[in-house]
N, C-alpha and C. Protein backbone atom coordinates (compact mmCIF):
# COMPACT_ATOMS: atom_id res chain seq x y z
N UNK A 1 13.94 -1.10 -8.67
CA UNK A 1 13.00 -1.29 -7.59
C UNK A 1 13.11 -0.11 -6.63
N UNK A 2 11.75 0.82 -6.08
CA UNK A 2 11.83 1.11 -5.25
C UNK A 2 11.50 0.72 -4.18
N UNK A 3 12.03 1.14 -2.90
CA UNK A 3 11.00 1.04 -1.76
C UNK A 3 11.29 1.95 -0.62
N UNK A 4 10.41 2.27 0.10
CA UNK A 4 10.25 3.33 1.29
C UNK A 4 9.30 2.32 2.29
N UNK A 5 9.31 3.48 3.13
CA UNK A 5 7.80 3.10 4.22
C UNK A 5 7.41 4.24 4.44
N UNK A 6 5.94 3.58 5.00
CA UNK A 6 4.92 4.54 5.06
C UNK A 6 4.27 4.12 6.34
N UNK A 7 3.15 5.24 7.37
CA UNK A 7 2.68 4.86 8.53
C UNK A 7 1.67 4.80 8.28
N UNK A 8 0.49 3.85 8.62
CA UNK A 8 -0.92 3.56 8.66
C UNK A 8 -1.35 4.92 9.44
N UNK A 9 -2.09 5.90 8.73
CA UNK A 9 -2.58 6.91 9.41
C UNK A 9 -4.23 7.33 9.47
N UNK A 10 -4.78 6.00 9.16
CA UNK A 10 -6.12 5.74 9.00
C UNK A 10 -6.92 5.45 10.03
N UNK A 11 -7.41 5.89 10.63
CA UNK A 11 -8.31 5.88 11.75
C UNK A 11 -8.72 4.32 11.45
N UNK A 12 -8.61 3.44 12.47
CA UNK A 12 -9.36 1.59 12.05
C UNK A 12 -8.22 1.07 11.01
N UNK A 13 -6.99 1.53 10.93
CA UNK A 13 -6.30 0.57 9.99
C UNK A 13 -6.74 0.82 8.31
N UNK A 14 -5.88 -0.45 8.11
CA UNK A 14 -5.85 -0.91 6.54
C UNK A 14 -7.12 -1.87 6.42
N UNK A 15 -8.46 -1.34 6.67
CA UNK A 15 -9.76 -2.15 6.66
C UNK A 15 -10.05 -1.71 4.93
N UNK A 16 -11.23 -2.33 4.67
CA UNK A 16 -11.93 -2.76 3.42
C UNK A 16 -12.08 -1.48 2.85
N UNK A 17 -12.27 -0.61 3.28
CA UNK A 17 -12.46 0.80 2.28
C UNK A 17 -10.87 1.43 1.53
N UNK A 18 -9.80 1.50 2.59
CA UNK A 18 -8.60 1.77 2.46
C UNK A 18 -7.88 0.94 1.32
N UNK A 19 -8.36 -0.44 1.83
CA UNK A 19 -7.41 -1.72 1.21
C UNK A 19 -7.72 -1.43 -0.35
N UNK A 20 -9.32 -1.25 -0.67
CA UNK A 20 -9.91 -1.26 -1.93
C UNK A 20 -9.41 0.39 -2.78
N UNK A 21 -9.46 0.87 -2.22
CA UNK A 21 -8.63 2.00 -2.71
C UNK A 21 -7.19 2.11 -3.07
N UNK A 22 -6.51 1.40 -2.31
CA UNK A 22 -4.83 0.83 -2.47
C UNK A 22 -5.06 -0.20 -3.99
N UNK A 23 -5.59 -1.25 -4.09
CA UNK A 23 -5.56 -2.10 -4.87
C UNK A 23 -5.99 -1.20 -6.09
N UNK A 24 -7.28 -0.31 -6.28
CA UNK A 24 -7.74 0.19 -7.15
C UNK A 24 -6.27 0.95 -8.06
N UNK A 25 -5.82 1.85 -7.32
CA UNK A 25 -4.42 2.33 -7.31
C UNK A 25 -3.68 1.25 -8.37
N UNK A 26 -3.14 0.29 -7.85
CA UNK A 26 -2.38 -0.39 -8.02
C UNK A 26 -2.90 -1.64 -9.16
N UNK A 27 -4.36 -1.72 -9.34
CA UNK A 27 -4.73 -2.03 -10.84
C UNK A 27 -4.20 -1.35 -12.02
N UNK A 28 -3.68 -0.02 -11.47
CA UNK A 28 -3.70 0.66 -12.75
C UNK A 28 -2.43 0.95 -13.45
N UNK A 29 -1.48 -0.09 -12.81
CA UNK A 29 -0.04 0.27 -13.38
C UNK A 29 0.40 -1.55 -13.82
N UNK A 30 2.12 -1.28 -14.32
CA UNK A 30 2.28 -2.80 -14.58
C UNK A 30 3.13 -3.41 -13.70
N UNK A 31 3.52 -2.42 -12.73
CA UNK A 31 4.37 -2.60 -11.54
C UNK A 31 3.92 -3.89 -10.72
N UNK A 32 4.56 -4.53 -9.91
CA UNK A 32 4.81 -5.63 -9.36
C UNK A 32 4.69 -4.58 -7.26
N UNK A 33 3.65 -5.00 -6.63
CA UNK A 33 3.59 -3.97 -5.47
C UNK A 33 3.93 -4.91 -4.16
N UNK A 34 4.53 -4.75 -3.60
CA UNK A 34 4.52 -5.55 -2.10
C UNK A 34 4.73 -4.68 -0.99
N UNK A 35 3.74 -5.08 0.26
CA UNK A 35 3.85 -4.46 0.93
C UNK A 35 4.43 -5.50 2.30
N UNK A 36 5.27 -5.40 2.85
CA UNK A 36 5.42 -6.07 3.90
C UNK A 36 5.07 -5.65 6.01
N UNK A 37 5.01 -6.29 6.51
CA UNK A 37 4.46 -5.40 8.04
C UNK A 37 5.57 -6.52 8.78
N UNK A 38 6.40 -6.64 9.49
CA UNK A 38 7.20 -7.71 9.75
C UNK A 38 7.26 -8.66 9.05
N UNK A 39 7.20 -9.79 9.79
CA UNK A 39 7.48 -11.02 8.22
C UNK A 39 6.52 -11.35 7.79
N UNK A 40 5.30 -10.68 7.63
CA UNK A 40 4.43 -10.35 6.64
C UNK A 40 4.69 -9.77 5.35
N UNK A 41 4.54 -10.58 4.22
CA UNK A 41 4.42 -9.59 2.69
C UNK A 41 3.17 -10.26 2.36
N UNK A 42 2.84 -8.91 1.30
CA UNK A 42 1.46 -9.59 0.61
C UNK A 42 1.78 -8.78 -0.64
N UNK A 43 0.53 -9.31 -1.47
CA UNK A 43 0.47 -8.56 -2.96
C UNK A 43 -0.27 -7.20 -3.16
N UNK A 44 0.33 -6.34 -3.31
CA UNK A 44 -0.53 -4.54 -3.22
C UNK A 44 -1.62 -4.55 -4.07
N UNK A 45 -2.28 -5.93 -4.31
CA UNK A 45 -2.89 -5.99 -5.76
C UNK A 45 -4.23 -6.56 -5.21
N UNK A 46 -3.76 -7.28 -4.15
CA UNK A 46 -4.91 -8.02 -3.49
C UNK A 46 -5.53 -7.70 -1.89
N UNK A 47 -6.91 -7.08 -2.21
CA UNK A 47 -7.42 -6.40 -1.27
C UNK A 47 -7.67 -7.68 0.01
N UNK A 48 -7.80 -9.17 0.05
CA UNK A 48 -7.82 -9.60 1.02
C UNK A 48 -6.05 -9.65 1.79
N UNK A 49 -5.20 -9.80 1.22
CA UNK A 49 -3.58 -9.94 0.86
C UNK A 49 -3.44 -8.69 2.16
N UNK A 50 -4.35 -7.77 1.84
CA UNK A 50 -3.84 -6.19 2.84
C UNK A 50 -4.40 -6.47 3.66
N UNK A 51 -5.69 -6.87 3.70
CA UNK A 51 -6.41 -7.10 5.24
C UNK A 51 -5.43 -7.85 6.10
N UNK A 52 -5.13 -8.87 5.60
CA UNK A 52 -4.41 -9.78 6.23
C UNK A 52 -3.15 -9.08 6.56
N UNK A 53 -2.86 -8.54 6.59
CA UNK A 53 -1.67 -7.60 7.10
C UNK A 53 -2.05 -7.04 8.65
N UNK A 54 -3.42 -7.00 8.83
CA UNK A 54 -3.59 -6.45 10.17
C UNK A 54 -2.85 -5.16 10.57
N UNK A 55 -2.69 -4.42 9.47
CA UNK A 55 -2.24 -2.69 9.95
C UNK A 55 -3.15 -2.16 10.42
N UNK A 56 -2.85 -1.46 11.71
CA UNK A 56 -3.60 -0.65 12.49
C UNK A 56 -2.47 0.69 12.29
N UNK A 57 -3.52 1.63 12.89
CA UNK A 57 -3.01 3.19 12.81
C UNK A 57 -1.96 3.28 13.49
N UNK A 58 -0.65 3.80 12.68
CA UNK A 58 0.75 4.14 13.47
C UNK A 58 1.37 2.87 13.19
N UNK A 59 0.91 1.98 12.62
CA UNK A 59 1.79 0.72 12.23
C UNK A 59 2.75 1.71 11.17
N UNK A 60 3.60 0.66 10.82
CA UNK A 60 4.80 1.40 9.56
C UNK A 60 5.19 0.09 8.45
N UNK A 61 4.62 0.33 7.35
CA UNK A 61 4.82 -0.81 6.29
C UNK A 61 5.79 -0.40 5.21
N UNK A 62 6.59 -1.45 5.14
CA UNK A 62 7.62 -1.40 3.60
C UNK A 62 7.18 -1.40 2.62
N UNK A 63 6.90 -0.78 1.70
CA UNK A 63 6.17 -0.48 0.35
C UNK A 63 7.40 -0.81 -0.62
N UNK A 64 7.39 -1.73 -1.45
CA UNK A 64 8.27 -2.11 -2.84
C UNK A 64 7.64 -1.97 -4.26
N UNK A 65 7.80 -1.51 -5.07
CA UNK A 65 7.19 -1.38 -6.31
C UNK A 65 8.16 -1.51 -7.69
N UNK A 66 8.39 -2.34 -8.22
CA UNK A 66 9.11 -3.20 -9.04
C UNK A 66 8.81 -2.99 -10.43
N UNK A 67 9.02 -1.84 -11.41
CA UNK A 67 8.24 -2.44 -12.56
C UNK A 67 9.06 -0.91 -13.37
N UNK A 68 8.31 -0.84 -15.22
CA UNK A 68 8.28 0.40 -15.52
C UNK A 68 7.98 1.40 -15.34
N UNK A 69 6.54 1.33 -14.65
CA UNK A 69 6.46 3.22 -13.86
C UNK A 69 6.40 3.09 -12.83
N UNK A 70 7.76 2.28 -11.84
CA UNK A 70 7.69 2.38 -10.71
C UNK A 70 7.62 3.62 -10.10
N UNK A 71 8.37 4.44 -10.62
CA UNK A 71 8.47 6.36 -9.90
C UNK A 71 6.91 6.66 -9.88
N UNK A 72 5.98 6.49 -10.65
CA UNK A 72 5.06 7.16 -10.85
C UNK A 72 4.45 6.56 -9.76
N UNK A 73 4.22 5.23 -9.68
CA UNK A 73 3.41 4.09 -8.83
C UNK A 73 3.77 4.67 -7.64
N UNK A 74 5.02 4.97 -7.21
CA UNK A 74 5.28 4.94 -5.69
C UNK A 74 4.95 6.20 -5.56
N UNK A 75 5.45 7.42 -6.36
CA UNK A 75 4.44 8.23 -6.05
C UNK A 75 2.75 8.52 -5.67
N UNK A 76 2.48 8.21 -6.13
CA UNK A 76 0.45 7.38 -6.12
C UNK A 76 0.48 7.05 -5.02
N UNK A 77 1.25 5.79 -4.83
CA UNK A 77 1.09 5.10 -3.08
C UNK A 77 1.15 6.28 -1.76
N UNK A 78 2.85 6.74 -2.19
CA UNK A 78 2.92 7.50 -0.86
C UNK A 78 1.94 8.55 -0.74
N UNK A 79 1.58 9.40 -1.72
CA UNK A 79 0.55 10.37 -1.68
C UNK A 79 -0.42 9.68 -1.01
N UNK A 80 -1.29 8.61 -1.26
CA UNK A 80 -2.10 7.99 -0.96
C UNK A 80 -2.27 7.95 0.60
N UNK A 81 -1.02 7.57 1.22
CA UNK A 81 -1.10 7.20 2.58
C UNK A 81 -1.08 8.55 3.22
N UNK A 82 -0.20 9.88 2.53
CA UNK A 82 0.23 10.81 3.12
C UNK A 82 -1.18 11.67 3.31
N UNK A 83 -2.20 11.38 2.39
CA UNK A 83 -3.66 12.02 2.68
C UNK A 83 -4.67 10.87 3.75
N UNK A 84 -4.38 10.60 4.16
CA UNK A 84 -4.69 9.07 4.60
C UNK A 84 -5.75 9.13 4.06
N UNK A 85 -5.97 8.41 3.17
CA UNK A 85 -6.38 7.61 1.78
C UNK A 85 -8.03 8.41 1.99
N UNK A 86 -7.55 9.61 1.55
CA UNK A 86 -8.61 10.74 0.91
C UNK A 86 -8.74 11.23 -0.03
N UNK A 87 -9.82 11.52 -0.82
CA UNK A 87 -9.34 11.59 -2.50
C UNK A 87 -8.99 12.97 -2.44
């Protein structure tokens, strides 16, 4: 298992465009994704799961990724956030 954190650096948060792009991501591996925001966890898989997280910009979330290509997966993620979620 890995896990790190990462800072919401998205202008408006982890809203519906971001979230759907995270999940898209995270369709595509066999990894197991959780993201937690205090005692909040949800499933990295499920775009309502992130909304509900209520990350706003400069928040800081625990990213876990559990599986066989976890290295690759968490790579994907952090890139992801580190462009704030720009292709």
């Amino acid at each position: 298992m890995i896990q790190f954190e990462v800072t919401v650096t998205v202008e408006g948060g982890l809203h519906a465009r971001p979230a759907a792009l995270l999940v898209n991501r995270s369709a595509q591996t066999q990894s197991k994704i959780t993201l937690n925001k205090g005692e909040k966890q949800v499933d990295g898989r499920s775009i309502l799961g992130i909304m509900t997280l209520g990350a706003t910009q400069g928040d800081k979330l625990l990213v876990s990724v559990d599986g066989a290509d976890e290295e690759t997966v968490a790579a994907s993620i952090q890139q992801l956030f580190e462009q704030s979620f720009q292709s």
